[in-house]
PDB file of N, CA and C in Angstrom:
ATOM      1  N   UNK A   1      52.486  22.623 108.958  1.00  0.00           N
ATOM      2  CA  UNK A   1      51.783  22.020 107.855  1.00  0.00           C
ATOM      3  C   UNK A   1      52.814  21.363 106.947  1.00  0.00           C
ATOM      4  N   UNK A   2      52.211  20.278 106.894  1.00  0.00           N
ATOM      5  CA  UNK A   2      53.058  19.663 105.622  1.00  0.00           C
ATOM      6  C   UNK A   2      52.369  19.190 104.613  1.00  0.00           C
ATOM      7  N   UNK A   3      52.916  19.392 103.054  1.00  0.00           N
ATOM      8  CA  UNK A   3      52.262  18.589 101.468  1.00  0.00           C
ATOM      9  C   UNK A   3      53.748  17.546 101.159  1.00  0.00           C
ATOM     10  N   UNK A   4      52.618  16.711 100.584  1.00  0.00           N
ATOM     11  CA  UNK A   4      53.699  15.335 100.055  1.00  0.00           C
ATOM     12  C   UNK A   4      52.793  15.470  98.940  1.00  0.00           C
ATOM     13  N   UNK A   5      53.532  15.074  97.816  1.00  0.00           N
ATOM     14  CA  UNK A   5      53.065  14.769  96.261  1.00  0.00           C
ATOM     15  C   UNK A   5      53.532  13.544  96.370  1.00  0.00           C
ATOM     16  N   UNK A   6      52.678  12.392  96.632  1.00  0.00           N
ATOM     17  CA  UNK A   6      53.045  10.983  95.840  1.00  0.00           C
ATOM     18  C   UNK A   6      52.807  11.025  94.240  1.00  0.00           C
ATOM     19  N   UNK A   7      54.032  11.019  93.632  1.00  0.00           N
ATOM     20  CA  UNK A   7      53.925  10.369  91.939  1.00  0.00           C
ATOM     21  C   UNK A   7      53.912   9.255  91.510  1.00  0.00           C
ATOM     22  N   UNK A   8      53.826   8.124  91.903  1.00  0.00           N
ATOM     23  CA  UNK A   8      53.362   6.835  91.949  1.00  0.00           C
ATOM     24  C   UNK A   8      51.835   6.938  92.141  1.00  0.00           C
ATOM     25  N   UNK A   9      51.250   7.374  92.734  1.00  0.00           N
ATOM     26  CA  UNK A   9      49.780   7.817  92.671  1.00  0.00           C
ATOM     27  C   UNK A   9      49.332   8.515  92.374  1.00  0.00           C
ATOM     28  N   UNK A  10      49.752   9.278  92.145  1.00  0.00           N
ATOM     29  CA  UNK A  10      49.434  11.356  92.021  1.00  0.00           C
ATOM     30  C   UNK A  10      48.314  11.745  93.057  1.00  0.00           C
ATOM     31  N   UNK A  11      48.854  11.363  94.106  1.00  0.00           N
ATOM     32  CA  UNK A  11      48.432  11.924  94.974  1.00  0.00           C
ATOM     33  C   UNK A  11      49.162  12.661  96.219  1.00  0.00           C
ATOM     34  N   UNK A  12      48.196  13.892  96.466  1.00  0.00           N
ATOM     35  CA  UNK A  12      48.943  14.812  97.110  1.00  0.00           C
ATOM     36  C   UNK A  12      48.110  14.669  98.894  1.00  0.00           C
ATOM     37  N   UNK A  13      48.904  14.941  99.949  1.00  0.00           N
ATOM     38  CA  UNK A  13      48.619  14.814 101.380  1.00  0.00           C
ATOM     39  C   UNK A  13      48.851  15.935 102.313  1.00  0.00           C
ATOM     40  N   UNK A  14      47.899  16.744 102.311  1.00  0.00           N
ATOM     41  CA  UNK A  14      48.408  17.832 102.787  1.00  0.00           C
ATOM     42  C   UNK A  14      47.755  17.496 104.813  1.00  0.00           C
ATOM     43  N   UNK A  15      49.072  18.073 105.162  1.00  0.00           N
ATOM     44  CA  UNK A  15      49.094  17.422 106.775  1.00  0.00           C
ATOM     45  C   UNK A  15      48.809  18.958 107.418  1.00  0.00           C
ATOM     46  N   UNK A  16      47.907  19.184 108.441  1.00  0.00           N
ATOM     47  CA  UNK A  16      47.428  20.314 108.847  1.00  0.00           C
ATOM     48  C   UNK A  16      47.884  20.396 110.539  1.00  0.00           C
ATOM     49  N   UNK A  17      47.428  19.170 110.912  1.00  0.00           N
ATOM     50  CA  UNK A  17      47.760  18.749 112.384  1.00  0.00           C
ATOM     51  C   UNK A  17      48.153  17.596 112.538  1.00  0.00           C
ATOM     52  N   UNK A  18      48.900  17.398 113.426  1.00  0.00           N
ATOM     53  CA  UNK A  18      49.393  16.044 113.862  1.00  0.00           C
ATOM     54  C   UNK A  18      48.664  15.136 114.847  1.00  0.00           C
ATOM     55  N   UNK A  19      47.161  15.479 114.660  1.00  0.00           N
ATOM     56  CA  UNK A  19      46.310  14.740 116.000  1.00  0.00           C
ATOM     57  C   UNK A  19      45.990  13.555 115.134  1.00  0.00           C
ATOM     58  N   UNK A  20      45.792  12.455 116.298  1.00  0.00           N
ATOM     59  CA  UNK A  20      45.059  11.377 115.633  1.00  0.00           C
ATOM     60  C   UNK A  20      43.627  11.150 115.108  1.00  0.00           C
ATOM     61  N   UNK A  21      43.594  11.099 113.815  1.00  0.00           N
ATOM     62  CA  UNK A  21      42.399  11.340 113.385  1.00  0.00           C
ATOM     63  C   UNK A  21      41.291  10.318 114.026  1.00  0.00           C
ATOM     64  N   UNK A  22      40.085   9.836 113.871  1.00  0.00           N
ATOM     65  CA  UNK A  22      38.716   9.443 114.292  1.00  0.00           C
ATOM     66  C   UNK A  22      38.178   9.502 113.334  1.00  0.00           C
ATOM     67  N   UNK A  23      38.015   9.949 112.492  1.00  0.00           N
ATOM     68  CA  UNK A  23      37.136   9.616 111.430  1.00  0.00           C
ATOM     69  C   UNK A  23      37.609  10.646 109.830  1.00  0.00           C
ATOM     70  N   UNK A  24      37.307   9.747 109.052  1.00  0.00           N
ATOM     71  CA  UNK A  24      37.761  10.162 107.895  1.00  0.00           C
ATOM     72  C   UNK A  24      36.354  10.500 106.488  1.00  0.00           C
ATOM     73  N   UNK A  25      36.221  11.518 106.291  1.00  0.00           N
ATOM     74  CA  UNK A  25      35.071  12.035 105.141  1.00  0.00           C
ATOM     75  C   UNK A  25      35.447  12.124 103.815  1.00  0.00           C
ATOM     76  N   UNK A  26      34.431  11.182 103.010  1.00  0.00           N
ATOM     77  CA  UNK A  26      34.502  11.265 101.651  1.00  0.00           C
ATOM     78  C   UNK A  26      33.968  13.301 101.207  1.00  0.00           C
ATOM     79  N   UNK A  27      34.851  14.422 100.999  1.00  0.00           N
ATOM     80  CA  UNK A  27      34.712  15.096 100.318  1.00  0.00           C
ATOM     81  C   UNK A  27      33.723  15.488  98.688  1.00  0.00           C
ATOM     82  N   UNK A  28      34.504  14.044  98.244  1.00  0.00           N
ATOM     83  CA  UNK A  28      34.196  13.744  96.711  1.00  0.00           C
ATOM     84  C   UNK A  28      34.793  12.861  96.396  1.00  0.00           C
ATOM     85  N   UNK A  29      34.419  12.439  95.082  1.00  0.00           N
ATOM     86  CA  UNK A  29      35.197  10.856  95.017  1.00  0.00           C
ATOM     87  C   UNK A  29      36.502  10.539  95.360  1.00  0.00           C
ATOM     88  N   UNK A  30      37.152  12.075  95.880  1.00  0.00           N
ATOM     89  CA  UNK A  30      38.675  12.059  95.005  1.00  0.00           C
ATOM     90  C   UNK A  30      39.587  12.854  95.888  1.00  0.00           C
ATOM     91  N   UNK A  31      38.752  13.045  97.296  1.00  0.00           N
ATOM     92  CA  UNK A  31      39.181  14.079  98.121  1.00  0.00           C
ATOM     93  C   UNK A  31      38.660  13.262  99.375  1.00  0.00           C
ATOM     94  N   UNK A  32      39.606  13.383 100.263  1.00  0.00           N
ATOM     95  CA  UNK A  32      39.194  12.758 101.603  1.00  0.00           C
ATOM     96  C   UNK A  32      39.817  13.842 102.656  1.00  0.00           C
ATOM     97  N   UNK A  33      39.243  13.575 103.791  1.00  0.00           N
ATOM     98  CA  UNK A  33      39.445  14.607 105.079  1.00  0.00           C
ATOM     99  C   UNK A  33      39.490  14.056 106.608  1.00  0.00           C
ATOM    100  N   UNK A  34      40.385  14.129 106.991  1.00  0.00           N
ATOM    101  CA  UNK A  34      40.338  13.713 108.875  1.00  0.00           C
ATOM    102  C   UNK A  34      40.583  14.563 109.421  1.00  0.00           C
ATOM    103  N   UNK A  35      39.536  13.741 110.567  1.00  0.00           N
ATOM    104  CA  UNK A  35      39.177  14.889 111.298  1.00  0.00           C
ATOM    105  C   UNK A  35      39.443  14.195 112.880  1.00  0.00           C
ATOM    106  N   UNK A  36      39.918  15.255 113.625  1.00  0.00           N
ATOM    107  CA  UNK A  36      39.967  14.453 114.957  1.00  0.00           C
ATOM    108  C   UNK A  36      39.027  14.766 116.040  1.00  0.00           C
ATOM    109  N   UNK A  37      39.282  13.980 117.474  1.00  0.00           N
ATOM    110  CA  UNK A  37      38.128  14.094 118.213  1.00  0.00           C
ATOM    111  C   UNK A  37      37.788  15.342 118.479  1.00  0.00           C
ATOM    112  N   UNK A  38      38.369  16.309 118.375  1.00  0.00           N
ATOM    113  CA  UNK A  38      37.790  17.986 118.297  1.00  0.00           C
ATOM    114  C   UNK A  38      36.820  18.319 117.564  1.00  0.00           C
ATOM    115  N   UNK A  39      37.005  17.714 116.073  1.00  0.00           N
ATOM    116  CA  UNK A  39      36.458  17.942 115.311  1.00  0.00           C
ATOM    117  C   UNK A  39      37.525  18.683 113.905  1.00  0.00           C
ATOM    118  N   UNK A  40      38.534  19.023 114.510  1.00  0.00           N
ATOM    119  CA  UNK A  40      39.432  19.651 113.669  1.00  0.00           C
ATOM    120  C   UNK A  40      39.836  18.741 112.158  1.00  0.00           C
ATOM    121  N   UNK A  41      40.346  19.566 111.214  1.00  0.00           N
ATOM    122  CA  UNK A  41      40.784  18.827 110.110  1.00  0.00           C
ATOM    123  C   UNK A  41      42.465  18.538 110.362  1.00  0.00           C
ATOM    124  N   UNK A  42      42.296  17.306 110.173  1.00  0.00           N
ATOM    125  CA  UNK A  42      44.027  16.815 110.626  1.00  0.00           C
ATOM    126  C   UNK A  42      44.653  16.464 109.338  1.00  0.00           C
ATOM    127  N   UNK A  43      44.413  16.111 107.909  1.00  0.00           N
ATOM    128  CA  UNK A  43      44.670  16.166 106.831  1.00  0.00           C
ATOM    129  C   UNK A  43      43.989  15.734 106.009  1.00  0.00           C
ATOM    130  N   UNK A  44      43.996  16.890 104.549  1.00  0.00           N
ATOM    131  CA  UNK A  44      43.389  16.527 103.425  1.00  0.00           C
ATOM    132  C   UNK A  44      43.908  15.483 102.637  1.00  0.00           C
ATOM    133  N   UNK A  45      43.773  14.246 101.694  1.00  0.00           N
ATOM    134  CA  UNK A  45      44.207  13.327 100.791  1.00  0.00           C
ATOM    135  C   UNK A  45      43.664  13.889  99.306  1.00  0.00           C
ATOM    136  N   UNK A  46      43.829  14.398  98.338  1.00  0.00           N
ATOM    137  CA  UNK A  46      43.712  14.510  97.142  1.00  0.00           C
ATOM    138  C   UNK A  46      44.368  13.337  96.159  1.00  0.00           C
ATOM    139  N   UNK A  47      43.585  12.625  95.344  1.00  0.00           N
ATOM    140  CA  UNK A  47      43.826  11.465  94.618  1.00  0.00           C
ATOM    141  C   UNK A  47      43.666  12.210  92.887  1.00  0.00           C
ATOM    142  N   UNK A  48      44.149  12.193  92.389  1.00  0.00           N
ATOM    143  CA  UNK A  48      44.424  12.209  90.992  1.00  0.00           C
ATOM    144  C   UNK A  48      44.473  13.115  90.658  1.00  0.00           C
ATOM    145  N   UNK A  49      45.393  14.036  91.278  1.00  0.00           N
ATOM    146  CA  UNK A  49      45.814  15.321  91.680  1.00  0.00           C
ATOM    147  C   UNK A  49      46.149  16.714  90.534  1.00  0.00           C
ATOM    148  N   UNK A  50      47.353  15.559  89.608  1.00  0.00           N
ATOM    149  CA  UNK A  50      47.557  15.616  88.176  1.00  0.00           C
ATOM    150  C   UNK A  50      46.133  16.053  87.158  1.00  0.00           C
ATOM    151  N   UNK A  51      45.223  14.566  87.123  1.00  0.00           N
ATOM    152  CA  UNK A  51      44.609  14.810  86.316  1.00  0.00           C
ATOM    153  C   UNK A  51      43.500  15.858  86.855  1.00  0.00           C
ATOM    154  N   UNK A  52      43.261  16.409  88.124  1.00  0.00           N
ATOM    155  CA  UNK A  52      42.588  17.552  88.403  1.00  0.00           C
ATOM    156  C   UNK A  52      42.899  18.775  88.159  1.00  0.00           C
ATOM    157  N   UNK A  53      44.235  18.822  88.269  1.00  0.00           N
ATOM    158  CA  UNK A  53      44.691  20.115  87.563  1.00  0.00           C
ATOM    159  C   UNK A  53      45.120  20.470  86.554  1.00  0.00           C
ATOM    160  N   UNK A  54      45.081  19.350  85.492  1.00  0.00           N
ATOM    161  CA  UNK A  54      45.073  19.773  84.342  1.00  0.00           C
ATOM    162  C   UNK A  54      46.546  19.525  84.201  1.00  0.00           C
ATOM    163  N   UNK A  55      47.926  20.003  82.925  1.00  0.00           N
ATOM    164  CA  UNK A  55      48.941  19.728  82.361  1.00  0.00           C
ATOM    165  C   UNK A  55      49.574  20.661  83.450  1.00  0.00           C
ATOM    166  N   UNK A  56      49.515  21.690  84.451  1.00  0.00           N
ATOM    167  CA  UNK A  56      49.581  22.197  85.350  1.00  0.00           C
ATOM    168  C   UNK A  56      50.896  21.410  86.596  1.00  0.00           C
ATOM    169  N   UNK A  57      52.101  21.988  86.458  1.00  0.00           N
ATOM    170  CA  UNK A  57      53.178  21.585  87.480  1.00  0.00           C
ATOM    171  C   UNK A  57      52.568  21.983  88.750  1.00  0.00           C
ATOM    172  N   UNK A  58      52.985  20.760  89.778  1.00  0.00           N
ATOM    173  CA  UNK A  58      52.960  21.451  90.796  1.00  0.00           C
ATOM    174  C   UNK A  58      53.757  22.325  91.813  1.00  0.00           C
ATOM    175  N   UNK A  59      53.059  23.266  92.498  1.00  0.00           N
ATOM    176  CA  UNK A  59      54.305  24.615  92.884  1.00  0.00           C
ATOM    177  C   UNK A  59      53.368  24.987  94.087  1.00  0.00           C
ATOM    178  N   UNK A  60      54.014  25.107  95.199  1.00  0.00           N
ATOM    179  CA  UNK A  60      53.669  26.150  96.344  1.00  0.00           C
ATOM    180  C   UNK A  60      54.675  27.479  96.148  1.00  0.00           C
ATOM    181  N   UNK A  61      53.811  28.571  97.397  1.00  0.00           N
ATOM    182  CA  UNK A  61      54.341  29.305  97.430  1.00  0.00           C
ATOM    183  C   UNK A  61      54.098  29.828  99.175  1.00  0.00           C
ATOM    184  N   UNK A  62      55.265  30.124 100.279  1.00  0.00           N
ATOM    185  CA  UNK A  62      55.035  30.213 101.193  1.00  0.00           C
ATOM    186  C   UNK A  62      55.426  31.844 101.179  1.00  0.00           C
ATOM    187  N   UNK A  63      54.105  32.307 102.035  1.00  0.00           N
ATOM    188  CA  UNK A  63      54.249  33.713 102.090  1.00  0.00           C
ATOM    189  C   UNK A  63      54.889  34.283 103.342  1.00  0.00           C
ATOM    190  N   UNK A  64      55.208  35.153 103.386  1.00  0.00           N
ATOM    191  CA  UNK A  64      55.883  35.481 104.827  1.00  0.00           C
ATOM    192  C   UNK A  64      54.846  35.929 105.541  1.00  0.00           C
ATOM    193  N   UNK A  65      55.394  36.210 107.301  1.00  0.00           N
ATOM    194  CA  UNK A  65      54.094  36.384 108.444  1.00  0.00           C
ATOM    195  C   UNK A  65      53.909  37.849 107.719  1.00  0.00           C
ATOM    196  N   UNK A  66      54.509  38.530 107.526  1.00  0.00           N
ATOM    197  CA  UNK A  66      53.404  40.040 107.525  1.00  0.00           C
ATOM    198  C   UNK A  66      52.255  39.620 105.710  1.00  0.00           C
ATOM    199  N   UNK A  67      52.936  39.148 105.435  1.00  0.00           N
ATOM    200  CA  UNK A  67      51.687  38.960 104.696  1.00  0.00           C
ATOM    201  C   UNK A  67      50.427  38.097 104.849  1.00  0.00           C
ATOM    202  N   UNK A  68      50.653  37.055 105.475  1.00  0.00           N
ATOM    203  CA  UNK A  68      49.565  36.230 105.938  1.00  0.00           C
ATOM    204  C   UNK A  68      49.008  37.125 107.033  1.00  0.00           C
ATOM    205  N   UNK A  69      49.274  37.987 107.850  1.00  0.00           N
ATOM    206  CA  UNK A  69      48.614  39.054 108.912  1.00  0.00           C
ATOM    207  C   UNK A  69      47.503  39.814 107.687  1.00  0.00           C
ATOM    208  N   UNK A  70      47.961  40.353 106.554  1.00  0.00           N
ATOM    209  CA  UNK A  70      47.447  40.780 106.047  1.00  0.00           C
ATOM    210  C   UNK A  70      46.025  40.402 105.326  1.00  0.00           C
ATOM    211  N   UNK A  71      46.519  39.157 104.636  1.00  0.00           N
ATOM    212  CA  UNK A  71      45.582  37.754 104.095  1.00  0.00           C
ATOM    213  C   UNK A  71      44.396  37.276 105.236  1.00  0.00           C
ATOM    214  N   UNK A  72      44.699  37.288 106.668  1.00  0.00           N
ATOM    215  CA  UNK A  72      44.151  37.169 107.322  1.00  0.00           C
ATOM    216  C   UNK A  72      42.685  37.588 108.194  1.00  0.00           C
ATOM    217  N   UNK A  73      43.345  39.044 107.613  1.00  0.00           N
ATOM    218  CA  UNK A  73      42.392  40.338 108.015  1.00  0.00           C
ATOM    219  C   UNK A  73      41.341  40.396 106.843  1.00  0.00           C
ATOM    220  N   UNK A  74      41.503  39.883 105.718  1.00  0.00           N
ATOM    221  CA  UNK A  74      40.572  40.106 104.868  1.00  0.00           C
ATOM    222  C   UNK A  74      39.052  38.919 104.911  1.00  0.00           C
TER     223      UNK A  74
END
């Protein structure tokens, strides 16, 4: 998985799979989604990313495998 924050747009691209998408869904005005011939989601587009979250930096946080085992199970 990969996230890109464009700041020239404030928009953020979060990449899930690397398949070629087929079709792309309006979410909401402000959120888009591809999807490939599986049907799978191949990446989300979030547009005005900033002003959705408010004065709010942006920050990930990657958890390690025994915790996502855990996260998982729930």
């Amino acid at each position: 998985m990969k996230i890109k924050y464009f700041e020239d747009t404030d928009t953020i691209l979060i990449t899930l799979l690397s398949h070629e998408p087929v079709e792309t869904q309006d979410w909401d005005e402000n959120t888009l989604v591809d999807i490939d011939q599986q049907g799978n989601i191949c990446s989300i587009t979030i547009e005005h990313a900033q002003a959705r979250m408010g004065d709010t930096d942006l920050h990930f946080e990657r958890l390690e495998r025994s915790s996502q085992k855990i996260l998982a199970g729930c």
